[in-house]
N, C-alpha and C. Protein backbone atom coordinates (compact mmCIF):
# COMPACT_ATOMS: atom_id res chain seq x y z
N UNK A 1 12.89 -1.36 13.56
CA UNK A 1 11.49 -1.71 13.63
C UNK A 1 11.06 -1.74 15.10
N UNK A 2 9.93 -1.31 15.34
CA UNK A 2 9.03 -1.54 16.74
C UNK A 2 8.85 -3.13 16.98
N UNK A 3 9.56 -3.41 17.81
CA UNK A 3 9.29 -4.47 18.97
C UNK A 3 8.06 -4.62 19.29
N UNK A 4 7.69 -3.68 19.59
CA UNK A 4 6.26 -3.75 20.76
C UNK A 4 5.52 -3.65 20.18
N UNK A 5 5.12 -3.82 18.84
CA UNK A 5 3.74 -3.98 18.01
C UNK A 5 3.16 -5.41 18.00
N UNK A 6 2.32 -5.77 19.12
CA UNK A 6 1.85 -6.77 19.06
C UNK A 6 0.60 -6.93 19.00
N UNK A 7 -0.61 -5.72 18.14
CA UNK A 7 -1.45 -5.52 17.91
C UNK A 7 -1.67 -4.56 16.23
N UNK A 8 -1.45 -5.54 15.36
CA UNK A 8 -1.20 -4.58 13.89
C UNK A 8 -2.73 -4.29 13.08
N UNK A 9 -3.35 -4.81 13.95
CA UNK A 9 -4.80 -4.58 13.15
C UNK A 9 -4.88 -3.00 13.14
N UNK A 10 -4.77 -2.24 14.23
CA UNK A 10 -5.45 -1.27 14.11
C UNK A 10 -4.40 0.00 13.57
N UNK A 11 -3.14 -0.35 13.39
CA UNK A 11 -2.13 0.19 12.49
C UNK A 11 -2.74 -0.52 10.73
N UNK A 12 -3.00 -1.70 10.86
CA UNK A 12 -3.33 -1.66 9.12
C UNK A 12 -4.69 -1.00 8.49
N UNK A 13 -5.50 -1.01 9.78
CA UNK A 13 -6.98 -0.03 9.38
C UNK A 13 -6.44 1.54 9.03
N UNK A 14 -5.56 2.17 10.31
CA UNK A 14 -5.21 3.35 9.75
C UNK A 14 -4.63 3.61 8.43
N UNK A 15 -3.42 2.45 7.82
CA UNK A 15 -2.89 2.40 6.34
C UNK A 15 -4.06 2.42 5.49
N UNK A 16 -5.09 1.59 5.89
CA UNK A 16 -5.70 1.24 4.58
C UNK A 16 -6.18 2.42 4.64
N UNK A 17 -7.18 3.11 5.40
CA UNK A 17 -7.58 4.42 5.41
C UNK A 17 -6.92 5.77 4.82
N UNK A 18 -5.86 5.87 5.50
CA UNK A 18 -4.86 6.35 4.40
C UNK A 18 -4.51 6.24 3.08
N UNK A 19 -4.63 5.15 2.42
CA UNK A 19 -4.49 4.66 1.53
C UNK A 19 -5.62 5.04 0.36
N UNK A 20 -6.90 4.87 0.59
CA UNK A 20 -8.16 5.01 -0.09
C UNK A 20 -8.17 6.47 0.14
N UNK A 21 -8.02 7.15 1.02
CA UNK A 21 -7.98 8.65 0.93
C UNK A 21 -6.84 9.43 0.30
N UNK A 22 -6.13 8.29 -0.24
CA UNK A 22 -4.63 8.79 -1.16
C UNK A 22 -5.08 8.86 -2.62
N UNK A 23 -6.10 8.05 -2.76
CA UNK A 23 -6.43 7.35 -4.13
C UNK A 23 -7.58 8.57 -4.55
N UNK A 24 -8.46 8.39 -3.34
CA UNK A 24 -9.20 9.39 -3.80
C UNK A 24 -8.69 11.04 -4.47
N UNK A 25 -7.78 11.49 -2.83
CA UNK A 25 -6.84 13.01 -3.33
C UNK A 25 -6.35 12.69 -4.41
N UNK A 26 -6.07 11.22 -4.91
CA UNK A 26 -5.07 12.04 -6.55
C UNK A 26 -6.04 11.76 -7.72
N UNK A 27 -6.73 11.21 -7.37
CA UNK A 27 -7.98 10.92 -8.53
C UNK A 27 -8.41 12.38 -8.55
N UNK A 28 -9.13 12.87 -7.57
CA UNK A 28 -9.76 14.69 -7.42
C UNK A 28 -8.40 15.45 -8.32
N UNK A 29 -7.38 15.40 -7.63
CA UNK A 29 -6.51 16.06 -7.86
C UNK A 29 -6.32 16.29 -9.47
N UNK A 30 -6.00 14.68 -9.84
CA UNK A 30 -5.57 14.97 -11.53
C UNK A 30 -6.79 14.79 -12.09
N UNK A 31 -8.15 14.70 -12.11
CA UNK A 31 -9.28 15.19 -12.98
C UNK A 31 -9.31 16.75 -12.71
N UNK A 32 -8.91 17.34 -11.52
CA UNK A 32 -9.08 18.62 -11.62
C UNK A 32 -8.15 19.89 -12.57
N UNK A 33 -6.92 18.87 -12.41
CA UNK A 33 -5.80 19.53 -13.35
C UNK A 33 -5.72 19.21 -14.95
N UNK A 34 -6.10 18.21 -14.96
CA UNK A 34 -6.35 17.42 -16.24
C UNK A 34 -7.29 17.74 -17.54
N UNK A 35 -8.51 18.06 -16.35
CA UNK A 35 -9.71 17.70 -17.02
C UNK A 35 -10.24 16.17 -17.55
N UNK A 36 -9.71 15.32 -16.60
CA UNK A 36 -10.23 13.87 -17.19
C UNK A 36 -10.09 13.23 -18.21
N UNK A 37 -10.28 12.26 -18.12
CA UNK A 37 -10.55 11.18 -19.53
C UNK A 37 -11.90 10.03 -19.50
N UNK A 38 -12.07 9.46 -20.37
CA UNK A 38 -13.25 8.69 -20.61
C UNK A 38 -13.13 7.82 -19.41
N UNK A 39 -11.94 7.48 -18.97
CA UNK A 39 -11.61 6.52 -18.05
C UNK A 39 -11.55 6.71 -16.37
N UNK A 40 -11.08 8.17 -16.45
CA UNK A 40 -11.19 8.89 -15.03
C UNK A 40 -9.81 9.09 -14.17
N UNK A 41 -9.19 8.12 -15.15
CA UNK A 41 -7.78 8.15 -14.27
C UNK A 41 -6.53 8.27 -15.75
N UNK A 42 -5.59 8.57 -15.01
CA UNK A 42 -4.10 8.07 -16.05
C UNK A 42 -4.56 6.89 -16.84
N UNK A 43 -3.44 7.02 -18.03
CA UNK A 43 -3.90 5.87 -18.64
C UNK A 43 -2.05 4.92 -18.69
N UNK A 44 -2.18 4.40 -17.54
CA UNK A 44 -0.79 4.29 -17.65
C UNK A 44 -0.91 3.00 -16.75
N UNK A 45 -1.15 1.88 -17.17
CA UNK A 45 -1.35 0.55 -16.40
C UNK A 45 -0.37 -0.07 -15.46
N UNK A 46 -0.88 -0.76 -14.43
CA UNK A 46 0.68 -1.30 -14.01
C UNK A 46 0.01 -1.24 -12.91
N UNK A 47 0.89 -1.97 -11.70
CA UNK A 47 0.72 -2.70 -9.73
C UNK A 47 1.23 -1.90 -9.15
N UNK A 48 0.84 -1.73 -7.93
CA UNK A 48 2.03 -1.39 -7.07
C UNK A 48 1.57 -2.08 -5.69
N UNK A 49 2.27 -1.93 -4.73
CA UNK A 49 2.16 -2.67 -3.65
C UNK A 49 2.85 -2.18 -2.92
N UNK A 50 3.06 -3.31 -1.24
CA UNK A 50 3.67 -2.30 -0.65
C UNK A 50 4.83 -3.26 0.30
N UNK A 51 6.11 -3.70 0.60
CA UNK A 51 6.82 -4.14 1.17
C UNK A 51 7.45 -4.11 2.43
N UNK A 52 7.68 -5.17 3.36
CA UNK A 52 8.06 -5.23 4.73
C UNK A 52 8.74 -6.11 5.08
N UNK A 53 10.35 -5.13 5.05
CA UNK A 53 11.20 -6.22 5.85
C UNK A 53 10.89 -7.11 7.39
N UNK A 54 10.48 -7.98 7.33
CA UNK A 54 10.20 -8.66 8.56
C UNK A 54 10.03 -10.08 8.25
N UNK A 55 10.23 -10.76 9.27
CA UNK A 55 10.11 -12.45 9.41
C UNK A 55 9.02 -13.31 9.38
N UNK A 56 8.35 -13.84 8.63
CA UNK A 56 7.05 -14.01 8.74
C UNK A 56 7.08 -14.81 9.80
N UNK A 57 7.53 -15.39 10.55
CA UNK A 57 7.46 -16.24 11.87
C UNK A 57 7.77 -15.34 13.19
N UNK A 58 7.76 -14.11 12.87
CA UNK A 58 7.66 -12.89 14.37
C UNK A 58 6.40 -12.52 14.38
N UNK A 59 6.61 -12.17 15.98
CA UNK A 59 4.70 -11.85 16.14
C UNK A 59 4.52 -10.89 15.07
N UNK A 60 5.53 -9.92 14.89
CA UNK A 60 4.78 -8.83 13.96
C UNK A 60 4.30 -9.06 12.60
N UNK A 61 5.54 -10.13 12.08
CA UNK A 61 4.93 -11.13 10.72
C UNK A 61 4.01 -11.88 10.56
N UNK A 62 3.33 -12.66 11.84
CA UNK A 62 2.63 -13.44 11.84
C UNK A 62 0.68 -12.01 11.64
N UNK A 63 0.99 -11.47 12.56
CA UNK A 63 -0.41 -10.01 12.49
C UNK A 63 -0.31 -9.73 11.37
N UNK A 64 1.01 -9.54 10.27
CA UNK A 64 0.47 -9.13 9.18
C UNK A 64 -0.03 -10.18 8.18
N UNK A 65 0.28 -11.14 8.32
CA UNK A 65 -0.49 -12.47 7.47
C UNK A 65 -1.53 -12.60 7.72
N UNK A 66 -2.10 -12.20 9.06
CA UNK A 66 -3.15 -11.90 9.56
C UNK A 66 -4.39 -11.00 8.91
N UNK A 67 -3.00 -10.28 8.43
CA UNK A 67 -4.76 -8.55 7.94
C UNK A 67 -4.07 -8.51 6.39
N UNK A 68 -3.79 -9.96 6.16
CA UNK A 68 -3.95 -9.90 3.87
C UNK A 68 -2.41 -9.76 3.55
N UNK A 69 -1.51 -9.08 4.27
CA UNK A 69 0.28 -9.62 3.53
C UNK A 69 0.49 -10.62 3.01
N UNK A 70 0.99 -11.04 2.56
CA UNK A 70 1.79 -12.51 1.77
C UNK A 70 3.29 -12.67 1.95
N UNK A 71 3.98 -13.47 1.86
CA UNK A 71 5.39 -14.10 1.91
C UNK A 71 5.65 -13.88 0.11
N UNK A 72 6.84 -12.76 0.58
CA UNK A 72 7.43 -12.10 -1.01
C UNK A 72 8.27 -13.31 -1.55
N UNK A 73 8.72 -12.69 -3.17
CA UNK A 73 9.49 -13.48 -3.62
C UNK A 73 10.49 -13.48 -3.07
N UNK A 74 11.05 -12.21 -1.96
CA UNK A 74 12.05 -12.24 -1.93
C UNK A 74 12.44 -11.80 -0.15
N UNK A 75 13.39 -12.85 0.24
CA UNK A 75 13.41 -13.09 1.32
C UNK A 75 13.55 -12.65 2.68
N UNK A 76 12.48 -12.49 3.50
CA UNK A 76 12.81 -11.76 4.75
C UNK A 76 11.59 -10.44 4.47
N UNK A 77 10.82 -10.75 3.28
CA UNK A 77 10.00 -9.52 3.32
C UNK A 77 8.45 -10.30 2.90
N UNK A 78 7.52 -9.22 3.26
CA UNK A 78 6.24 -9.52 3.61
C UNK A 78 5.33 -8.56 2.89
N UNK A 79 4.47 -8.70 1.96
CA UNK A 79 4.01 -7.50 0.53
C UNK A 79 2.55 -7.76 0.55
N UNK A 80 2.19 -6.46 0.11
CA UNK A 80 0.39 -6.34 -0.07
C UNK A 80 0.50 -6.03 -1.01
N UNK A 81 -0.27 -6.36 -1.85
CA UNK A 81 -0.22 -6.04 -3.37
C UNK A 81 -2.11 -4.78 -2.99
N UNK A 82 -1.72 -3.46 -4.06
CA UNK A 82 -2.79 -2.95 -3.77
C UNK A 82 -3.43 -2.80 -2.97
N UNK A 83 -2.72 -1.67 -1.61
CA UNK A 83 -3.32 -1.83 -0.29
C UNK A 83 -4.66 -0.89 -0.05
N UNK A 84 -4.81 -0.09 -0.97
CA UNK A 84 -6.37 0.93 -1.21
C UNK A 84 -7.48 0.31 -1.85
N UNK A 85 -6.94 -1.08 -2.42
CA UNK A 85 -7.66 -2.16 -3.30
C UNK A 85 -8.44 -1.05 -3.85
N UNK A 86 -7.71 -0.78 -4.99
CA UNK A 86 -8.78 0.42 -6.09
C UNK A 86 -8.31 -0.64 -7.07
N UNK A 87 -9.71 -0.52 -7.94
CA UNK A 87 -10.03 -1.54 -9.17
C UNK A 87 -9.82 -0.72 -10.18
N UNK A 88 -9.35 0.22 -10.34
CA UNK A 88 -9.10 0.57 -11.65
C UNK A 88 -7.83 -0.03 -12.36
N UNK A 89 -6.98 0.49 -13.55
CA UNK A 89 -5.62 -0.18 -13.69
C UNK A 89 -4.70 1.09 -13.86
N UNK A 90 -5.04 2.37 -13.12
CA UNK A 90 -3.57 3.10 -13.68
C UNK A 90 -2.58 2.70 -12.53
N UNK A 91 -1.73 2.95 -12.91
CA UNK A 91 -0.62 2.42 -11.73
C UNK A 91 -0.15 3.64 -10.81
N UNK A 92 -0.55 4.25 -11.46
CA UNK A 92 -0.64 6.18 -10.60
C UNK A 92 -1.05 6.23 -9.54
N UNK A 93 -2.40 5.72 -9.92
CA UNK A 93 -3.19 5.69 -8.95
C UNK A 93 -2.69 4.72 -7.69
N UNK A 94 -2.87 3.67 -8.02
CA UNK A 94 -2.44 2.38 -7.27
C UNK A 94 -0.76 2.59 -6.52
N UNK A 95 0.05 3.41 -6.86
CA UNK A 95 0.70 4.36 -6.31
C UNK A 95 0.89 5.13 -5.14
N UNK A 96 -0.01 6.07 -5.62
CA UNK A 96 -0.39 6.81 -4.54
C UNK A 96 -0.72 5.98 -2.91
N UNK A 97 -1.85 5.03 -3.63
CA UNK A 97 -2.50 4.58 -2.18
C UNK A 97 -1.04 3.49 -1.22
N UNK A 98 -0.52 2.69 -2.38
CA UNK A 98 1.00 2.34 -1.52
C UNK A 98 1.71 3.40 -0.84
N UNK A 99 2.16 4.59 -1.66
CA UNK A 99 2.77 5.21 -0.83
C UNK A 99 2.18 5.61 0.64
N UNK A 100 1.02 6.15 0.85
CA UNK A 100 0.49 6.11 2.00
C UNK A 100 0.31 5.51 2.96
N UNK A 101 -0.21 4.49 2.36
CA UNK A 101 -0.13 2.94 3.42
C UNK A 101 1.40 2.52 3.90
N UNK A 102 2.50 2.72 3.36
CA UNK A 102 3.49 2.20 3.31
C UNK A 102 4.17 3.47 4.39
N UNK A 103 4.00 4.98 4.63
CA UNK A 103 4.41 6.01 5.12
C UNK A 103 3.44 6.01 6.79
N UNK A 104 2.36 5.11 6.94
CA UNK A 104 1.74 4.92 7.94
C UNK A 104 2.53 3.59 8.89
N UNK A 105 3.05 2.70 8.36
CA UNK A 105 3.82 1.58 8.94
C UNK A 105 4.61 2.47 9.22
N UNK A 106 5.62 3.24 8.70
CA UNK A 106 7.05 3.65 8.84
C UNK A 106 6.77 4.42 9.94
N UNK A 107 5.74 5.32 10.12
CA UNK A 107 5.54 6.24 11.29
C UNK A 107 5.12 5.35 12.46
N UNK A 108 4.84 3.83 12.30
CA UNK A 108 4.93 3.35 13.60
C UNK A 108 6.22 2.61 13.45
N UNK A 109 7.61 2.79 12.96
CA UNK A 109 8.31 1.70 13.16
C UNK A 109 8.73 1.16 12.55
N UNK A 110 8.03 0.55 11.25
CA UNK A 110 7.99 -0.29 10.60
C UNK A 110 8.87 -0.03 9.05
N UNK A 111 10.04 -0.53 8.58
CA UNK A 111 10.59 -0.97 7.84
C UNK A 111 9.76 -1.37 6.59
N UNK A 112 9.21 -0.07 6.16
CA UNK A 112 7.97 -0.57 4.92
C UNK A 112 8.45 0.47 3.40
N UNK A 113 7.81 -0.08 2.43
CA UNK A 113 8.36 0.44 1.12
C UNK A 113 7.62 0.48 -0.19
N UNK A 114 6.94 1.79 -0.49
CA UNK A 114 5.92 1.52 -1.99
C UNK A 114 7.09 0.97 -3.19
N UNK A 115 6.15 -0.21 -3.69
CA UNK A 115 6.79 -0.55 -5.05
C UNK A 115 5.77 -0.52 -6.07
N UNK A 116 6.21 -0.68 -7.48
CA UNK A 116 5.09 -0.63 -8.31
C UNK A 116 6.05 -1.35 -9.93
N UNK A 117 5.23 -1.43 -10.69
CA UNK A 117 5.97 -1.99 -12.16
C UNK A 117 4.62 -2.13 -12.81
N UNK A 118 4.86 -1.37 -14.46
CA UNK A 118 4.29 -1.08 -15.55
C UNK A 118 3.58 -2.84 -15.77
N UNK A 119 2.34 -2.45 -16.35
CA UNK A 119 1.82 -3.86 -16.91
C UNK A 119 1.96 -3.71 -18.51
C-alpha cells in the first residue's frame, strides 16, 4: 500500500466517477445486447461493495471514514457498500461499479477488492 496518501478525497472522487461510468457502460451495454427488460437491468438481485485492507486508525484509514467507508466485519479491513450508489437491485450492475472503484484504489496503491452476494 502507498504510504504517502495523505489526501484520499480526490482518489475517492476519481473511484466514484469511475464507478457511475461503470454502471452506466454496463447498463448501455446489456440493454444493447439484450434488448432490455421492463426493469432495465438484470434481474438478478444482490450487494456488492468494495474492501480495504487497512487500519482504521492510519491516516489512510482515518480519510477513508472520512469520504463514507465503514469498519468491516472483518478485521483490519475498511468497506463501501455500493460505491456508484445505483438504486436499482441487480447485483450486476452494482458489480460492475465496485469493480471499478475498487481497480482505481489499486492503481494508486491501495490493497482494495470488489465483493458482492446474492439477496
Amino acid at each position: 500500500m502507498n504510504k504517502n496518501i495523505t489526501d484520499f478525497r480526490q482518489i475517492h472522487s476519481d473511484a466514484t466517477i469511475a464507478a457511475k461510468k461503470a454502471v452506466r457502460d454496463f447498463l448501455s451495454n446489456w440493454n444493447e445486447k439484450t434488448g432490455g427488460n421492463e426493469y432495465g437491468e438484470p434481474m438478478y438481485c444482490g450487494f456488492s461493495w468494495v474492501d480495504v485492507k487497512v487500519r482504521s486508525n492510519s491516516k489512510l484509514g482515518k480519510a477513508m471514514l472520512n469520504t463514507g467507508f465503514e469498519k468491516s466485519w472483518e478485521r483490519g479491513y475498511l468497506n463501501m457498500w455500493n460505491p456508484a450508489d445505483y438504486h436499482g437491485q441487480s447485483m450486476d450492475v452494482k458489480q460492475a461499479g465496485a469493480r471499478a472503484y475498487a481497480q482505481i484504489l489499486r492503481n494508486h496503491g491501495i490493497e482494495a477488492y470488489a465483493g458482492s452476494r446474492a439477496d
